[in-house]
Protein backbone atom coordinates (compact mmCIF):
# COMPACT_ATOMS: atom_id res chain seq x y z
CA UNK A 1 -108.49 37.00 146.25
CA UNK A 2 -112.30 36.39 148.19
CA UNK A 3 -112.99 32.85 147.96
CA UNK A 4 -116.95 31.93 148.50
CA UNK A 5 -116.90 29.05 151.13
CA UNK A 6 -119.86 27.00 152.51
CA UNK A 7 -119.14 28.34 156.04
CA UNK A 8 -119.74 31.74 155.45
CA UNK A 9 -122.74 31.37 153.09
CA UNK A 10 -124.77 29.17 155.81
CA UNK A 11 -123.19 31.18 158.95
CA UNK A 12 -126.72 31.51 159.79
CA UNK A 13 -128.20 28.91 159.35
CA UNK A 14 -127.30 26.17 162.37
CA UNK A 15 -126.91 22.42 160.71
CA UNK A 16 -124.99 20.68 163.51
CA UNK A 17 -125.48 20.74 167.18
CA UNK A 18 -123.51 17.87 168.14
CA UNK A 19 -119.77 15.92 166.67
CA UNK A 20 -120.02 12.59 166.61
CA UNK A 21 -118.68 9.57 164.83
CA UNK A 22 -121.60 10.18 162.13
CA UNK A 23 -120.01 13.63 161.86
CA UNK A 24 -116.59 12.36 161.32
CA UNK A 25 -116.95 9.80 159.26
CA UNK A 26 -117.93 12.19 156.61
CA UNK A 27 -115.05 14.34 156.89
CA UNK A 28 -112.91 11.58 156.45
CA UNK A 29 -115.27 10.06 153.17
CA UNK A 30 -115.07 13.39 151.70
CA UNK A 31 -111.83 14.01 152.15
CA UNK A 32 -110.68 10.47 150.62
CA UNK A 33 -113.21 11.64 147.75
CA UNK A 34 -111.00 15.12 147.11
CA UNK A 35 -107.46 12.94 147.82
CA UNK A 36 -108.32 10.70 145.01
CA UNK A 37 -109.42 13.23 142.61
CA UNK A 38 -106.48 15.26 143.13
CA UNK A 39 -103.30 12.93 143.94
CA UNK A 40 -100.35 14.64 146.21
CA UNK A 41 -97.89 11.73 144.40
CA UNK A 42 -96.89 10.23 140.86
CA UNK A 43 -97.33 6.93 139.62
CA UNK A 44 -93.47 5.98 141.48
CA UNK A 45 -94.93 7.92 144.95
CA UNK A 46 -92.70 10.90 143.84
CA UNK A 47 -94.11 14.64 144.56
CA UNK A 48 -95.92 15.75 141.94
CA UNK A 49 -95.44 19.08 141.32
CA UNK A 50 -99.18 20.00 139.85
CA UNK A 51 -100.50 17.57 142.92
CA UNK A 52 -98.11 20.57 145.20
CA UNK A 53 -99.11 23.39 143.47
CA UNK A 54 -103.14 22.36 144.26
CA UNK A 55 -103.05 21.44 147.47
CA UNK A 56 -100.82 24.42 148.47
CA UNK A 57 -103.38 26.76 146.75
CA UNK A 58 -106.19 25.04 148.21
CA UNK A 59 -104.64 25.31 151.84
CA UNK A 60 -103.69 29.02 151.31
CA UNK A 61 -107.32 30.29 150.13
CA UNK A 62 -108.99 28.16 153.36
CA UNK A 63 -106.83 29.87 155.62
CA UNK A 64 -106.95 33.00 154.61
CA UNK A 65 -110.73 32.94 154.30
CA UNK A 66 -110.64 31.56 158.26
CA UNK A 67 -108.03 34.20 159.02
CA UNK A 68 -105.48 31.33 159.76
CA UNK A 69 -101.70 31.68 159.16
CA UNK A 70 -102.11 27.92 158.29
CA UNK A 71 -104.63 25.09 158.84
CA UNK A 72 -102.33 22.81 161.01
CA UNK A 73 -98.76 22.83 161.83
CA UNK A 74 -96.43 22.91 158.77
CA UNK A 75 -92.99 20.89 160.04
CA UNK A 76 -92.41 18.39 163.38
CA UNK A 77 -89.00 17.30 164.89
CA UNK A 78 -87.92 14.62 166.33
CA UNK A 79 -84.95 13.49 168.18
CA UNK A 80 -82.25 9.99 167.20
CA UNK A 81 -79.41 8.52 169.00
CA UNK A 82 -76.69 7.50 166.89
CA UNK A 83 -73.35 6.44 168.47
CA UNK A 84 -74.08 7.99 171.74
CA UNK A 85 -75.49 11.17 170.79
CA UNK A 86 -78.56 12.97 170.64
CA UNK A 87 -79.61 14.52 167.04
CA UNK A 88 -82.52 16.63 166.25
CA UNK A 89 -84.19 17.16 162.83
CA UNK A 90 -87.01 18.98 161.32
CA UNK A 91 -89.17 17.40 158.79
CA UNK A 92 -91.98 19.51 157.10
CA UNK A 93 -95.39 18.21 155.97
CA UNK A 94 -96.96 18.11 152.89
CA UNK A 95 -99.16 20.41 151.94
CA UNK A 96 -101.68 17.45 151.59
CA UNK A 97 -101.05 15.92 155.21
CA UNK A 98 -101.29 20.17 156.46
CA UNK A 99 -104.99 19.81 155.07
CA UNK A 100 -105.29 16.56 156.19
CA UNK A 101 -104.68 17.12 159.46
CA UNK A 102 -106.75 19.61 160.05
CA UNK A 103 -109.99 18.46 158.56
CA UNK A 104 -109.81 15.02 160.57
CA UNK A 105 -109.20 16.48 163.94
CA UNK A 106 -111.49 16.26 166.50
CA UNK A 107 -113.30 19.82 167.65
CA UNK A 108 -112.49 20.95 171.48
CA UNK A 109 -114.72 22.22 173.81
CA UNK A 110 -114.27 25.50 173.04
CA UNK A 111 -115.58 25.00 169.51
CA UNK A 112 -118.33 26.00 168.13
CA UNK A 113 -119.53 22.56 166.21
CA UNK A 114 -121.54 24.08 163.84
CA UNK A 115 -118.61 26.11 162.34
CA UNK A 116 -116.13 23.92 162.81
CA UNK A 117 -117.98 21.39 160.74
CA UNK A 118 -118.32 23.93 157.90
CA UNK A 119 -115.38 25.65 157.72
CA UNK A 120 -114.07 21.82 156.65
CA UNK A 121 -116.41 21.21 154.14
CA UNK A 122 -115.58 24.66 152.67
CA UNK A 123 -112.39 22.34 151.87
CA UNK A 124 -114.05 20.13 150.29
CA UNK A 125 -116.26 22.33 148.37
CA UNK A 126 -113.35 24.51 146.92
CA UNK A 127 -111.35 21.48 146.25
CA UNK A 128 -114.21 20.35 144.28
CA UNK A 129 -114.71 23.42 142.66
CA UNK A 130 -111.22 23.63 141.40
CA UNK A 131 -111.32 19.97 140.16
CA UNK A 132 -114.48 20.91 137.95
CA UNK A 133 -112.98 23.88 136.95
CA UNK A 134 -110.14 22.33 135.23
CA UNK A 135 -112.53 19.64 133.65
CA UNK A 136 -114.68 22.29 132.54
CA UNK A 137 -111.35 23.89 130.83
CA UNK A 138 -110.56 20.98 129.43
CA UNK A 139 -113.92 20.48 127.56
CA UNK A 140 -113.59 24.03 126.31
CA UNK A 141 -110.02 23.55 124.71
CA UNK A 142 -111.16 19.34 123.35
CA UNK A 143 -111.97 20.75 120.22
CA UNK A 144 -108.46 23.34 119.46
CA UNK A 145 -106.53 19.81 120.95
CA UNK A 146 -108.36 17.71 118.65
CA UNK A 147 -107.56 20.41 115.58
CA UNK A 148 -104.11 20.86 116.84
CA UNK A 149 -103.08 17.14 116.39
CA UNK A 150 -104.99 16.37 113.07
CA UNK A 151 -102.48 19.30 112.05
CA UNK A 152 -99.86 17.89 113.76
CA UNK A 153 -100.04 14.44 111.82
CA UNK A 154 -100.16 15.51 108.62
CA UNK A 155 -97.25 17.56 109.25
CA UNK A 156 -94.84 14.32 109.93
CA UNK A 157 -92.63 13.81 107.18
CA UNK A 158 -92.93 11.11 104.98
CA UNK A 159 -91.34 7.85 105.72
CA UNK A 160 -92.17 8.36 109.49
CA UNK A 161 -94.14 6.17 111.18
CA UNK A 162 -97.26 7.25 111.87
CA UNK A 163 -100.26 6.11 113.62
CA UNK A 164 -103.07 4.76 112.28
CA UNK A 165 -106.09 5.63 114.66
CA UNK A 166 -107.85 9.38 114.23
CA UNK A 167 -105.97 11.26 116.98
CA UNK A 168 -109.22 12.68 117.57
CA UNK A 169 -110.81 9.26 118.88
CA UNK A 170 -108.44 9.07 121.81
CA UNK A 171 -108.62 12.84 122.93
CA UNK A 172 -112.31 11.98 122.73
CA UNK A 173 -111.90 9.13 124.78
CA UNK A 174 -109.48 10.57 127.19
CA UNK A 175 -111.80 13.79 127.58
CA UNK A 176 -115.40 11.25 128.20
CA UNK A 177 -113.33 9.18 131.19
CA UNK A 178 -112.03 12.98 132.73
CA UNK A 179 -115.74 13.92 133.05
CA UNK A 180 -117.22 10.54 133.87
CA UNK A 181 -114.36 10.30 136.84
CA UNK A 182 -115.04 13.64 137.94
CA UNK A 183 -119.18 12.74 137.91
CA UNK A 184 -118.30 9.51 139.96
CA UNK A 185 -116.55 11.52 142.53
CA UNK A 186 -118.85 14.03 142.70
CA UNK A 187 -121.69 11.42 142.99
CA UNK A 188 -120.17 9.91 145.66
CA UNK A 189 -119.60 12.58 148.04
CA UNK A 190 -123.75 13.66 147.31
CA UNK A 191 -124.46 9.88 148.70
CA UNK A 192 -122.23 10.81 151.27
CA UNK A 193 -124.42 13.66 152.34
CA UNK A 194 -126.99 11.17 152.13
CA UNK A 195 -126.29 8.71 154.13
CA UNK A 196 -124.59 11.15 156.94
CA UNK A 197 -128.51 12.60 156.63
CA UNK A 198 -127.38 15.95 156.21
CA UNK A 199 -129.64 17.01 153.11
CA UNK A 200 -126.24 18.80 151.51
CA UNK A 201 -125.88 18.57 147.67
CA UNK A 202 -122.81 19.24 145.94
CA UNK A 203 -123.45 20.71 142.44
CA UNK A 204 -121.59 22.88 139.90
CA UNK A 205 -118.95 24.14 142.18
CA UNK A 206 -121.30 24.79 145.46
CA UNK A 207 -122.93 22.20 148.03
CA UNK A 208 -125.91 23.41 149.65
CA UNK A 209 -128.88 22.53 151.50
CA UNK A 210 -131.76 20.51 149.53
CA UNK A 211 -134.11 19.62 152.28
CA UNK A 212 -136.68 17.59 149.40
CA UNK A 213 -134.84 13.56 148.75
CA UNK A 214 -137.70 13.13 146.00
CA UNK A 215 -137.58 16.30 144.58
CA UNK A 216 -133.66 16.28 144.61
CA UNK A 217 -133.61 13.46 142.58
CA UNK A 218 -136.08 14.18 140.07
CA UNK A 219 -135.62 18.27 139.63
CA UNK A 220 -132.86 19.48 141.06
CA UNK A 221 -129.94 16.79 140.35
CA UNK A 222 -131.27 16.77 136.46
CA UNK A 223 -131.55 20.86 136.50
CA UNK A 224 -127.72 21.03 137.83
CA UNK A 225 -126.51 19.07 135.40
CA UNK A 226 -128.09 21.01 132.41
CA UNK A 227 -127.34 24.13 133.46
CA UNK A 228 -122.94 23.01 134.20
CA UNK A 229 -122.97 23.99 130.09
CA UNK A 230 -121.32 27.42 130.07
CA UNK A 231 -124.54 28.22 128.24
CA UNK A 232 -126.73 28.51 131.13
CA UNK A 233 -124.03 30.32 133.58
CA UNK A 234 -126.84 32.95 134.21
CA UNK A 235 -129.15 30.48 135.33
CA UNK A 236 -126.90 28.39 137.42
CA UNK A 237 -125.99 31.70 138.68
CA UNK A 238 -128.71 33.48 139.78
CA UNK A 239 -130.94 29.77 141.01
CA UNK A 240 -127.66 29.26 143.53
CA UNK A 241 -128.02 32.96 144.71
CA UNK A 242 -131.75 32.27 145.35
CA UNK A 243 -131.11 29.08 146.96
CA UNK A 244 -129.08 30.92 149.49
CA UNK A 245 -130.70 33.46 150.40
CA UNK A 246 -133.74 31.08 151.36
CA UNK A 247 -131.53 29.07 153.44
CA UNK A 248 -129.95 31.56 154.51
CA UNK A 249 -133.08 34.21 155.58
CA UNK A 250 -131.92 36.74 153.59
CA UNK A 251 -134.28 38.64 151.35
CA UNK A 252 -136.01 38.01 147.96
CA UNK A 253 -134.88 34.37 146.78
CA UNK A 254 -137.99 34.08 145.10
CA UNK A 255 -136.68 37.32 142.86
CA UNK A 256 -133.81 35.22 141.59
CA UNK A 257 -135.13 32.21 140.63
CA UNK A 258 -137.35 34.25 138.56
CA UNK A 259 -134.16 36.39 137.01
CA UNK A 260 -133.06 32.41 136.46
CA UNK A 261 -136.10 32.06 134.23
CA UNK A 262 -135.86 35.30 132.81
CA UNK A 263 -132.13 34.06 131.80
CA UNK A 264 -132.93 30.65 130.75
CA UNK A 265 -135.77 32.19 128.17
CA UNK A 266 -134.05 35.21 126.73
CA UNK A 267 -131.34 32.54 125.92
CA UNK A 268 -133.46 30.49 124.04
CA UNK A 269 -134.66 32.92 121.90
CA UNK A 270 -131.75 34.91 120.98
CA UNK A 271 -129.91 31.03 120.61
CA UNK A 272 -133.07 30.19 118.14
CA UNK A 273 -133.11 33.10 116.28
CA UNK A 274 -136.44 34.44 117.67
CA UNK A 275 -134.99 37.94 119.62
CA UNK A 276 -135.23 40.96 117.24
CA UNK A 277 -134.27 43.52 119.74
CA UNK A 278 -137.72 45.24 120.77
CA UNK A 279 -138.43 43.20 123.39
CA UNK A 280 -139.15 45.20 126.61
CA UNK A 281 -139.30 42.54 128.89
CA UNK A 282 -139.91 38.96 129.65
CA UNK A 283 -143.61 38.60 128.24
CA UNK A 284 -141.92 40.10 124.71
CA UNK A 285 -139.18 36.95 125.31
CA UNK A 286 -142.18 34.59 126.24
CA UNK A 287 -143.94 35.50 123.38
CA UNK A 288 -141.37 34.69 121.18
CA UNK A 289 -141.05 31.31 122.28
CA UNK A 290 -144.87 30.98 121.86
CA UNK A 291 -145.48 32.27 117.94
CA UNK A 292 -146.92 30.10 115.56
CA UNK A 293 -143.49 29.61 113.41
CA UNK A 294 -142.04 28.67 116.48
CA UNK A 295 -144.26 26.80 118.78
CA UNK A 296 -141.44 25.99 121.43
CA UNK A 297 -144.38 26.24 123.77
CA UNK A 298 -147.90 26.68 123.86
CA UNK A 299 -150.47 29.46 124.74
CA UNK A 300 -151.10 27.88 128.23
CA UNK A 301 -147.62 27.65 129.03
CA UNK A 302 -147.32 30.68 127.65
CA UNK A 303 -149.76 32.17 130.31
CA UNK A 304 -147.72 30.33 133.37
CA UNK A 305 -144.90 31.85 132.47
CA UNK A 306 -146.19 35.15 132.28
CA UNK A 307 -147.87 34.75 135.73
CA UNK A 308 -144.51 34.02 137.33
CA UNK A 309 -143.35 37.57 136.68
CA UNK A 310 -146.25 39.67 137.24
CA UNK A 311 -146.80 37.78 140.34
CA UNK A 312 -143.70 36.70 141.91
CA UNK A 313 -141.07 38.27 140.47
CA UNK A 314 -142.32 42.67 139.52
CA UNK A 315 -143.51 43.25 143.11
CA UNK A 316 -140.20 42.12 144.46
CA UNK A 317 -138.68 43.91 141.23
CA UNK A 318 -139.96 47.12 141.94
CA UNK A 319 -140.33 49.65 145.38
CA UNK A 320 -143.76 49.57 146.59
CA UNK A 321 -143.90 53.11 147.62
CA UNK A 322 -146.06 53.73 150.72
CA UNK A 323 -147.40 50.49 150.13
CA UNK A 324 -146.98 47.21 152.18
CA UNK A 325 -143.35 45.95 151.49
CA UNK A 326 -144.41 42.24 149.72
CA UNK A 327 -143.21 39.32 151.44
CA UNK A 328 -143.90 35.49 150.87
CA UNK A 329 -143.87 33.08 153.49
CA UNK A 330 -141.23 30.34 153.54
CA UNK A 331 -143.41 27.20 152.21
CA UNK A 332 -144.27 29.81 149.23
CA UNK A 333 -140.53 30.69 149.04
CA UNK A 334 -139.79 27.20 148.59
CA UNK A 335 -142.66 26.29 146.30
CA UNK A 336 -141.25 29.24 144.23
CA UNK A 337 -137.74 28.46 143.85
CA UNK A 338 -138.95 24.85 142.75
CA UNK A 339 -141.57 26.40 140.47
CA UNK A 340 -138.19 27.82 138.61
CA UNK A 341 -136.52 25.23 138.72
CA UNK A 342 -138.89 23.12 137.13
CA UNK A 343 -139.88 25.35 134.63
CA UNK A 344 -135.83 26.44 133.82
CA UNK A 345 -135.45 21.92 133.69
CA UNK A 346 -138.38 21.85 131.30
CA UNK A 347 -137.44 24.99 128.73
CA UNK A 348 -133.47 23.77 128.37
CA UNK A 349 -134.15 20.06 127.64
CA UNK A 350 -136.46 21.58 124.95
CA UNK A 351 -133.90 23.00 123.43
């Protein structure tokens, strides 16, 4: 199975020139950040088995992706002398200390730095990933779990104890501290990036470059947090793609932050009731969000919107022909993409 790592995404775009003990001490803060999300050993420091099972999954996908039998060595011996004589044994590592190992060692001087330094965040990312993953599964199945033990109580016979608090209250509570924890995490590995001075952002399952501190914190952090809600996968979607193809020189980011837009509106309408199926494109959508019995937005913003795809996004949308193919320069690439996300940020809180 193709796993979509940070290394490969921003192969061409250089970040690191030089390792030094700036360099490493993130690895090693990240890492602690993944380790504590996702704990090798129990309570008692037994194995435990789903801690295993994650860490052998995450260590199988990295390699593969690098083309790497495995990311460090798997088993060390050793030699004792008991009563005179010489014994050797073989130990393995755990799949934890494997991934360990291999993310805190130092590059050689054959290394390219660059790729060395990304191919171990792709750890991190994908461990990340995973982690939200399973809280994101979790918030999908809260309200079956919920249903399934209000049907479970009632079904107790009589006489048994029972307990007097709504089962749903603690699955509630249990499910608020799972996302909260996961948040905290996730915050601290983006201050992290910060302080290293990277400009990497970790957000809904990807980090990537955000080269803006200001804008970060005032558009993009709020715009990746409302579009996590499986609602807006689309938009999430198609805003990541753009962001890496600008990073990453490839062509027509500005398309897909538009086709983000395009997303986040049609959604809105056919959520409020306002689609009726002879819509032929996004002014028809737009339009629906601006009628009078609606008046989700008005005739002004009505026009902006509009402007964004017979400007930006239908010359990219279409060939030109014998025309001149229609480019945008990278400051208007980036005022663009931030155009979209501001206007995507703007349209879902609305709603």
């Amino acid at each position: 199975m193709l796993t979509d790592i940070f290394a490969f995404r921003y192969a061409n775009r250089n970040i690191w020139d030089a390792y030094s003990t700036k360099e490493s001490r993130l690895l090693v803060q990240a890492f602690s950040v993944v380790k504590d999300m996702n704990p090798y050993y129990d309570s008692k420091g037994s194995e435990n088995p789903v801690g295993k099972a994650f860490w052998k999954s995450l260590h199988d996908r990295i390699a593969v992706e690098l083309g790497l039998q495995k990311l460090s060595q798997t088993a060390f011996s050793c030699q004792t002398m008991y009563q005179g004589k010489q014994s050797n044994f073989t130990y393995s590592h755990t799949w934890l200390s494997v991934c360990e190992n291999w993310l805190v060692q130092s590059p050689t001087g054959n290394d390219d730095i660059d790729a060395f330094i990304k191919e171990r965040l792709s750890l991190i990312e994908v461990a990340l990933r995973d982690r939200e993953l399973a809280v994101s599964k979790a918030n999908t199945e809260l309200p079956q779990k919920i249903m399934d033990a209000k049907l479970n109580a009632k079904r107790r016979p009589q006489g048994e104890l029972r307990v007097l608090d709504d089962p749903e209250t603690g699955l509630r509570a249990w499910n608020k501290k799972l996302n909260e924890s996961f948040q905290v995490r996730v915050d601290e590995l983006n201050t992290r990036f910060r302080q290293a001075g990277c400009k990497l952002h970790y957000h809904n399952g990807f980090i990537q470059i955000s080269e803006d501190e200001l804008l970060l914190q005032e558009t993009e952090e709020p715009f990746w947090r409302l579009v996590a809600d499986p609602i807006w996968k689309n938009v999430d979607t198609d805003m990541k793609e753009a962001i890496d193809r600008r990073d990453g020189g490839e062509r027509d980011p500005a398309w897909y932050a538009a086709r983000a837009v395009e997303s986040t509106i049609k959604i809105i309408s056919g959520e409020k009731g306002w689609s009726h199926g002879r819509e032929k494109g996004a002014h028809n959508y737009i339009d629906n969000l601006a009628k009078k019995d609606a008046l989700f937005i008005e005739r002004w913003e009505s026009d902006a919107l509009k402007s964004i795809f017979t400007e930006l996004r239908n010359p990219f949308g279409h060939g030109p022909g014998s025309e001149k193919m229609p480019s945008l320069t990278p400051q208007q690439i980036d005022l663009a993409i931030e155009l979209c996300i501001s206007w995507a940020k703007s349209l879902i809180r609305r709603f």
